[in-house]
N, C-alpha and C. Protein backbone atom coordinates (compact mmCIF):
# COMPACT_ATOMS: atom_id res chain seq x y z
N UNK A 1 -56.43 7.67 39.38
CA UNK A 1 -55.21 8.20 38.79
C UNK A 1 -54.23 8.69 39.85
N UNK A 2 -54.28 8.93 41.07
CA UNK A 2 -54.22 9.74 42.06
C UNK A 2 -52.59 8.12 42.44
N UNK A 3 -53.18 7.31 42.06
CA UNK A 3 -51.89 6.21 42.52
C UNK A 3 -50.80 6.07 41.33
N UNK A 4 -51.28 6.46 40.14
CA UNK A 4 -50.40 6.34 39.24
C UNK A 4 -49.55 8.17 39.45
N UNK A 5 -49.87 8.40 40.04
CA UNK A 5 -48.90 9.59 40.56
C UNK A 5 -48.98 11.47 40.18
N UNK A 6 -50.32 11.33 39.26
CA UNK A 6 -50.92 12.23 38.70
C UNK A 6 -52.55 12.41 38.81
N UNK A 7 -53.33 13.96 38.78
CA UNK A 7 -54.18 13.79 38.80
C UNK A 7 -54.76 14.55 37.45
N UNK A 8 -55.89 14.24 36.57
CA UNK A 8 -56.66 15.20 35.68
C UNK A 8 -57.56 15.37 35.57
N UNK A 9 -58.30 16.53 35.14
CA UNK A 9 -59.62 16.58 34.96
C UNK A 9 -60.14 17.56 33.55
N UNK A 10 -61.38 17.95 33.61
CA UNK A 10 -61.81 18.46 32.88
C UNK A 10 -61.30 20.21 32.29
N UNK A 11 -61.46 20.25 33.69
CA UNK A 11 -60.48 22.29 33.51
C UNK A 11 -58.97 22.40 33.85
N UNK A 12 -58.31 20.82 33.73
CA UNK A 12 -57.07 21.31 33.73
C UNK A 12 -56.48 20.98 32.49
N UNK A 13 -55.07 22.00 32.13
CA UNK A 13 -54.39 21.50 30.71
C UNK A 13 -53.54 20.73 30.78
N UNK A 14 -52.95 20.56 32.22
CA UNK A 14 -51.71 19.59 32.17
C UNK A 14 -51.72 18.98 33.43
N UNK A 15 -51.80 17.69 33.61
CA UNK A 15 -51.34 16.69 34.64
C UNK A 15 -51.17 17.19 35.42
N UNK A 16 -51.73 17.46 37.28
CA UNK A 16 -51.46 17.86 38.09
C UNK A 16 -50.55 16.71 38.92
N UNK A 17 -49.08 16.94 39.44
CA UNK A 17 -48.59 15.87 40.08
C UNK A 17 -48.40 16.21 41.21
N UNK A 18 -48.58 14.64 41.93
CA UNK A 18 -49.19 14.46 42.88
C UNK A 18 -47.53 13.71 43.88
N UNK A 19 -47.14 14.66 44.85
CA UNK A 19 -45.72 13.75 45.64
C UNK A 19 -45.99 13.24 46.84
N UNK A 20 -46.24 12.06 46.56
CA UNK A 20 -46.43 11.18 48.01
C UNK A 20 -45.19 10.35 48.75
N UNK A 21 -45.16 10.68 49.70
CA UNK A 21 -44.48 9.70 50.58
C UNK A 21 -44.36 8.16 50.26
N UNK A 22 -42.63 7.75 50.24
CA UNK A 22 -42.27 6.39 50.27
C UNK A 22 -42.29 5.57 51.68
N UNK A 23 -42.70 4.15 51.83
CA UNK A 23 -41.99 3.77 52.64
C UNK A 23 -40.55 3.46 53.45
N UNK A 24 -39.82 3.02 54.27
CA UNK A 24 -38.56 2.97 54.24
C UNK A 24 -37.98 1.46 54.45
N UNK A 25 -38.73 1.02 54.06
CA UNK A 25 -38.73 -0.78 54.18
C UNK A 25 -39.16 -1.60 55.74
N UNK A 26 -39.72 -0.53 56.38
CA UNK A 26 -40.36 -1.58 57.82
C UNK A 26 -41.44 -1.18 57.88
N UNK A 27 -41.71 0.92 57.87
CA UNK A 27 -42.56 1.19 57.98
C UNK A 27 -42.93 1.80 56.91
N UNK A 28 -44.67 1.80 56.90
CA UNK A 28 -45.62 2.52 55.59
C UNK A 28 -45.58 3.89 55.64
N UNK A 29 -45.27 4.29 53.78
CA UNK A 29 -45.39 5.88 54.34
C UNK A 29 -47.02 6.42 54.54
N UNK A 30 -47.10 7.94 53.85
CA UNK A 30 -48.10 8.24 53.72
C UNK A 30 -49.46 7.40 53.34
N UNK A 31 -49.30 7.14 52.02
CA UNK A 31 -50.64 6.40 50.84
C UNK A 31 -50.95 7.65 50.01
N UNK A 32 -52.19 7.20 49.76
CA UNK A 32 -52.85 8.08 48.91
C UNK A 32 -54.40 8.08 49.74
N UNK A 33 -55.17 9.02 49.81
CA UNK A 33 -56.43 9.42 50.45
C UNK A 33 -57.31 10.10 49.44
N UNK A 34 -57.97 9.46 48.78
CA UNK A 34 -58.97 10.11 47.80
C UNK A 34 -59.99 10.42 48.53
N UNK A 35 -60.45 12.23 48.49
CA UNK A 35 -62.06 11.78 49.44
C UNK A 35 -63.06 12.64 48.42
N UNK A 36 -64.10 12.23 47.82
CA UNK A 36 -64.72 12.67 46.49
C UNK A 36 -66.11 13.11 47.61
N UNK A 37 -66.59 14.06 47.71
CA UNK A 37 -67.67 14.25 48.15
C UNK A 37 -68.45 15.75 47.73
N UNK A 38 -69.86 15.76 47.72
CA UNK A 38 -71.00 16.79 46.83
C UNK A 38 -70.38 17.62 47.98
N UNK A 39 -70.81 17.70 49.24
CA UNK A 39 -70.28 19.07 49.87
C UNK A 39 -69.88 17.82 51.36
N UNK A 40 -69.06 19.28 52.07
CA UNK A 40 -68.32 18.91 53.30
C UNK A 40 -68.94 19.74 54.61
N UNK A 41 -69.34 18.20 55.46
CA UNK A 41 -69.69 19.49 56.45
C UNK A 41 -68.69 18.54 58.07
N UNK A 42 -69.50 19.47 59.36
CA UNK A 42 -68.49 18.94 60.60
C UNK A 42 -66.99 19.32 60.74
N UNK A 43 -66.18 18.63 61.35
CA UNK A 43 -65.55 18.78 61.34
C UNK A 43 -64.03 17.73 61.87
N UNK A 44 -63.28 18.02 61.74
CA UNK A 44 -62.06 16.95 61.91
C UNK A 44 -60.78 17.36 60.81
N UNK A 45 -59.89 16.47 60.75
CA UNK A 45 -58.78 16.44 60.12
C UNK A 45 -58.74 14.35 59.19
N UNK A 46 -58.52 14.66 57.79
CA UNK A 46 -58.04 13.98 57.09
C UNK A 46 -56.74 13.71 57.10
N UNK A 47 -56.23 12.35 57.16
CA UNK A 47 -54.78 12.25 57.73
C UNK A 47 -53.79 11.67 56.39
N UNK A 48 -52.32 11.83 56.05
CA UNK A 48 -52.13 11.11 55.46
C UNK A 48 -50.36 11.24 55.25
N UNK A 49 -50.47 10.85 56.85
CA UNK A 49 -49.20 11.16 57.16
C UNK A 49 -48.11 10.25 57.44
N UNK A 50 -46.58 10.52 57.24
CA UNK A 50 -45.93 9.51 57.23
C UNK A 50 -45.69 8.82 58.85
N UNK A 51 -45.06 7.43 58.80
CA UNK A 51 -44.76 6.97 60.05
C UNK A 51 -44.16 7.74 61.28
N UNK A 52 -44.55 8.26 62.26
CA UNK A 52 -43.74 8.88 63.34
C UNK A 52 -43.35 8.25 64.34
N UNK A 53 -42.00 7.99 64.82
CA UNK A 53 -41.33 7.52 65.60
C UNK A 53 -41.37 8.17 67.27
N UNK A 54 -42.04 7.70 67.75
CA UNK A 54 -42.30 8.76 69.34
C UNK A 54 -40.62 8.28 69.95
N UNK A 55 -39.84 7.65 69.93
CA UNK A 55 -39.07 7.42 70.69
C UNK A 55 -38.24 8.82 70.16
N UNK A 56 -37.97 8.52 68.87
CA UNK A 56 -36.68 9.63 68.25
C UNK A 56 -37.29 10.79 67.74
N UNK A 57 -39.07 11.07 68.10
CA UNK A 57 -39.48 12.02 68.04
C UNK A 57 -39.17 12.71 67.11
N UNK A 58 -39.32 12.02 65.56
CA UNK A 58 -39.35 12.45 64.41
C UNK A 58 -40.14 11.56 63.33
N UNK A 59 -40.60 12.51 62.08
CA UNK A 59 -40.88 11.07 60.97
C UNK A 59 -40.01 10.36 60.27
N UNK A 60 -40.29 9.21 60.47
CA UNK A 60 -39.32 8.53 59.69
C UNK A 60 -39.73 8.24 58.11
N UNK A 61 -40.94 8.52 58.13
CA UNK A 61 -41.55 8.47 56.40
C UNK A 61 -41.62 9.44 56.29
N UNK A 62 -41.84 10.24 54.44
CA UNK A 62 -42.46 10.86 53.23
C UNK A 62 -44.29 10.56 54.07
N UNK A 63 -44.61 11.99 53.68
CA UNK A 63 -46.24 12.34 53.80
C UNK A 63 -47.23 11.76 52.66
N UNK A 64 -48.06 11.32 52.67
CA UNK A 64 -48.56 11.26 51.62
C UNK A 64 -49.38 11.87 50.63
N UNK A 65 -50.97 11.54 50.25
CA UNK A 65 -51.36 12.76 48.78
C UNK A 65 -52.75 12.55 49.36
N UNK A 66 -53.31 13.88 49.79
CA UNK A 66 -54.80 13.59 49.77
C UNK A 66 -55.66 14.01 48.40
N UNK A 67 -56.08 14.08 47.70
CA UNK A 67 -57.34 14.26 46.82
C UNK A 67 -58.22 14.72 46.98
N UNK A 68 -59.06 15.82 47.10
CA UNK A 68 -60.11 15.95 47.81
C UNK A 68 -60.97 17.12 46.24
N UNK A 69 -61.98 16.17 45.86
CA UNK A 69 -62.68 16.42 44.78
C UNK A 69 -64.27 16.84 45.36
N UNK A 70 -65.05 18.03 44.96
CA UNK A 70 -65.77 18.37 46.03
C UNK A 70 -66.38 19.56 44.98
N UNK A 71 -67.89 19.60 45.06
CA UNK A 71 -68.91 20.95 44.16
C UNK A 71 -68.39 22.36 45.47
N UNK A 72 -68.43 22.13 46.46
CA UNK A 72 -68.18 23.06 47.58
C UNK A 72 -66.68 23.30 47.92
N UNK A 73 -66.33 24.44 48.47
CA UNK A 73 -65.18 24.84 48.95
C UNK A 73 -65.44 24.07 50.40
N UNK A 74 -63.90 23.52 50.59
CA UNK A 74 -63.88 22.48 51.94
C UNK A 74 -63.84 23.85 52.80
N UNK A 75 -64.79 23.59 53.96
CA UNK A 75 -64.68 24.41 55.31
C UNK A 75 -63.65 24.26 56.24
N UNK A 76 -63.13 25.50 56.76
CA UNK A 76 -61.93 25.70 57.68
C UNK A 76 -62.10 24.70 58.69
N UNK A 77 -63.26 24.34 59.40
CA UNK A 77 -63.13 23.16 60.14
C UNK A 77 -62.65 21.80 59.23
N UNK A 78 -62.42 21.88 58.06
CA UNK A 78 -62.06 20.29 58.06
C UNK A 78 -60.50 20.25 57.32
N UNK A 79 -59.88 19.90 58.51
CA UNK A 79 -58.24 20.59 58.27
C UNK A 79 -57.74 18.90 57.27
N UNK A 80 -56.67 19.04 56.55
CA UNK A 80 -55.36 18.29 55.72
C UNK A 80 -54.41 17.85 56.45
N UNK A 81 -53.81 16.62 56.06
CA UNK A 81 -52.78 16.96 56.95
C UNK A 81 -51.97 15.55 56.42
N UNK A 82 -50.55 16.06 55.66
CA UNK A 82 -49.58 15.37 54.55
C UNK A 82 -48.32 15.56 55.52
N UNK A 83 -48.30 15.39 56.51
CA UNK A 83 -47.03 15.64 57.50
C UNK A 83 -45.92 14.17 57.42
N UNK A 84 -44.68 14.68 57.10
CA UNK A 84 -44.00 13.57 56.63
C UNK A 84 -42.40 13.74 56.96
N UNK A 85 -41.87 13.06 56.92
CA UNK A 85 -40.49 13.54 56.89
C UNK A 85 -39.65 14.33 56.01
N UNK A 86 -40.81 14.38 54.31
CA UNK A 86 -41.03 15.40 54.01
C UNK A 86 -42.83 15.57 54.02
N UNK A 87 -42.83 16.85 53.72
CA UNK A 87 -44.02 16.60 53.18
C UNK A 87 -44.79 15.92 51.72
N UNK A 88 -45.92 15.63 52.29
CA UNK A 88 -46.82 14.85 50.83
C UNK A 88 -47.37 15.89 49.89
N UNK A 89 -48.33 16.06 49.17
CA UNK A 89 -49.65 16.90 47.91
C UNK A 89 -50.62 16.85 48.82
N UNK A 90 -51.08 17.82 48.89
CA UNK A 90 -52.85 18.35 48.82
C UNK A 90 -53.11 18.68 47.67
N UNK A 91 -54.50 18.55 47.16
CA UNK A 91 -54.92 19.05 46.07
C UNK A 91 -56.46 19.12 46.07
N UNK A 92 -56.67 20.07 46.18
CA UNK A 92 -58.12 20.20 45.89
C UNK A 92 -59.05 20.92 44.61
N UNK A 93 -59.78 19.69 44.18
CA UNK A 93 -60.44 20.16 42.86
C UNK A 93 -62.43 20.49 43.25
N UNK A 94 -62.38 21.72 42.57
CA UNK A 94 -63.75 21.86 42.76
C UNK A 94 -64.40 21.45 41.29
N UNK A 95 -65.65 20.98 41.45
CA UNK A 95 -66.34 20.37 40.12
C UNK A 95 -67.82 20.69 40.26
């Protein structure tokens, strides 16, 4: 559901929406990053960010939407990251 631009579940009452990054016709923006997992461990960063231009040292895309569906609270080591020309959605559902 997460591509049709909304997310739902069981304990929510209304459509959580989800703003992801467009492309700009050369380059891809964000996407969408679903990551469904029982618990989270280690560490790193989930990416889902728009195109960045090193020359003009800016983004030229919209961020995109991560998803992150999970029985556990995600640990401070495992950082988000919707960085865009605007920004994208985080959303995290515990189940």
């Amino acid at each position: 559901n997460a591509i049709n631009g909304y997310a739902f579940g069981g304990s929510l009452t209304v459509p959580l929406p989800l703003r992801g990054g467009a492309g700009n016709g050369t380059q891809p923006g964000g996407g969408v990053v679903v990551v469904s997992a029982r618990k989270m461990v280690g560490f790193g960063t989930v990416y889902a960010t728009g195109y960045y231009n090193s020359s003009a040292m800016a983004y030229q895309t919209g961020g995109g939407v991560i998803l992150l569906v999970s029985q556990f609270v995600r640990p401070s080591s495992v950082a988000l990251d919707v960085t865009g020309h605007e920004a994208g959605t985080i959303k995290e559902l515990l189940v």
